[in-house]
Protein backbone atom coordinates (compact mmCIF):
# COMPACT_ATOMS: atom_id res chain seq x y z
CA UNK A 1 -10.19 12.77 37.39
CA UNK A 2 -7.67 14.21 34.70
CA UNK A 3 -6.11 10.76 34.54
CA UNK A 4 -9.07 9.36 33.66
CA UNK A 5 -10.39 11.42 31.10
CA UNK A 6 -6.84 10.88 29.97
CA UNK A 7 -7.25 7.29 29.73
CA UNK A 8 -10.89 7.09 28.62
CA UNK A 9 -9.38 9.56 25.11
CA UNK A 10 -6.55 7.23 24.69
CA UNK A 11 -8.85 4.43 24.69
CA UNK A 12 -11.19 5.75 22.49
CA UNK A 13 -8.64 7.00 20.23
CA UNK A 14 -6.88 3.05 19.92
CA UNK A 15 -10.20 1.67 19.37
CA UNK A 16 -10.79 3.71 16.67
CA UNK A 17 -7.44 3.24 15.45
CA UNK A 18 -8.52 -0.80 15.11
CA UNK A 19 -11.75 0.03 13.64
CA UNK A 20 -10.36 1.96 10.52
CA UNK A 21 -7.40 -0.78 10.34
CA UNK A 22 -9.69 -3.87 10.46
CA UNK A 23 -12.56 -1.55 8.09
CA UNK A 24 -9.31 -0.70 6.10
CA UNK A 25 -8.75 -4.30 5.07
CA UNK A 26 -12.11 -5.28 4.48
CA UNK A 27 -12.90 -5.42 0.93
CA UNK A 28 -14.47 -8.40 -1.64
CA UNK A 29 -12.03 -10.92 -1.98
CA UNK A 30 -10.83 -12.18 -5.74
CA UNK A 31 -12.50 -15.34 -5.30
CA UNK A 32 -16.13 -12.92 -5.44
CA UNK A 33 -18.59 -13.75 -8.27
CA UNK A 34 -17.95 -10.94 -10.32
CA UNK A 35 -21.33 -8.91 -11.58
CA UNK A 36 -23.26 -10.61 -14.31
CA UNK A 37 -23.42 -8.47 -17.42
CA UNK A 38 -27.00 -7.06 -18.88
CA UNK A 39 -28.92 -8.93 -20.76
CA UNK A 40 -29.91 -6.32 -23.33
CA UNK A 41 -28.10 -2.40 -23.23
CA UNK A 42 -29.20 -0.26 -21.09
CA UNK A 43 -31.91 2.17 -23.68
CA UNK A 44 -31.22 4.91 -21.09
CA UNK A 45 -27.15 5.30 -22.38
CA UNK A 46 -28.50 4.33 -25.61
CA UNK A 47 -30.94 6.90 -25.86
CA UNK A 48 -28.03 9.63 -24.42
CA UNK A 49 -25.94 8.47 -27.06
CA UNK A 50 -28.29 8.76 -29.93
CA UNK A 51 -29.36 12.40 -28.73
CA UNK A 52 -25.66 13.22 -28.49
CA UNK A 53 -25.27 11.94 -31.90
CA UNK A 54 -27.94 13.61 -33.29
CA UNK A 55 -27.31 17.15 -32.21
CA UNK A 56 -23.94 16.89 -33.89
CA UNK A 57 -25.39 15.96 -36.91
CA UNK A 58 -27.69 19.06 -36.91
CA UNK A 59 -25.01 21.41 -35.61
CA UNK A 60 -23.11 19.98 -39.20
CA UNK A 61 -26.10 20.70 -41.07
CA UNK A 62 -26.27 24.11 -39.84
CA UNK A 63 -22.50 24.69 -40.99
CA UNK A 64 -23.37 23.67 -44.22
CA UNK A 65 -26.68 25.17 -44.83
CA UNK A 66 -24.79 28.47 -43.73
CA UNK A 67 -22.12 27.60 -46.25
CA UNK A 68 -24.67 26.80 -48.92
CA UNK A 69 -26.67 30.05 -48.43
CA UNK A 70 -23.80 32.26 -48.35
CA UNK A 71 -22.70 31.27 -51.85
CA UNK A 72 -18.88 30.58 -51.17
CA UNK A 73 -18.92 26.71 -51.87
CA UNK A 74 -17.87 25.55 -55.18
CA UNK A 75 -18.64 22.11 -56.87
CA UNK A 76 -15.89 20.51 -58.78
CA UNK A 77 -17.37 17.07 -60.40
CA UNK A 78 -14.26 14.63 -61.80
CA UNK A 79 -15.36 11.59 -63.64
CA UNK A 80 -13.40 8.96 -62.70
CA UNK A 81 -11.85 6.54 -65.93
């Protein structure tokens, strides 16, 4: 009874082994159409990116408003020749 359990684990345990090494090698080979390339962008990144931009731009604009308000900026004007 004990050698069989023995021999039903060892069993198991190889064909497992063989699974993982034949799943292990399984892949697309190079000769695999590679994936065509959107027609138009994606407007969901785009519209990430833009929001990204954006609060940048205000969070700028909030620097210098504060910079503006508290008086310490000064304005040198050069005319150039």
């Amino acid at each position: 009874m004990l050698q069989k359990n023995n021999a039903r684990w060892a069993m198991l345990i190889a064909a497992n082994a063989m699974l993982w090494c034949v799943l292990g090698f399984y892949g697309t080979s190079g000769a695999a159409p590679k994936p065509a390339p959107q027609p138009f962008a994606n407007a969901t990144e785009q519209r990430a990116s833009m929001i990204g931009e954006l609060q940048e731009i205000r969070a700028l604009l909030k620097e210098q408003n504060a910079l503006l308000r508290s008086g310490k900026v000064q304005v040198v004007v050069v005319e150039s020749p």
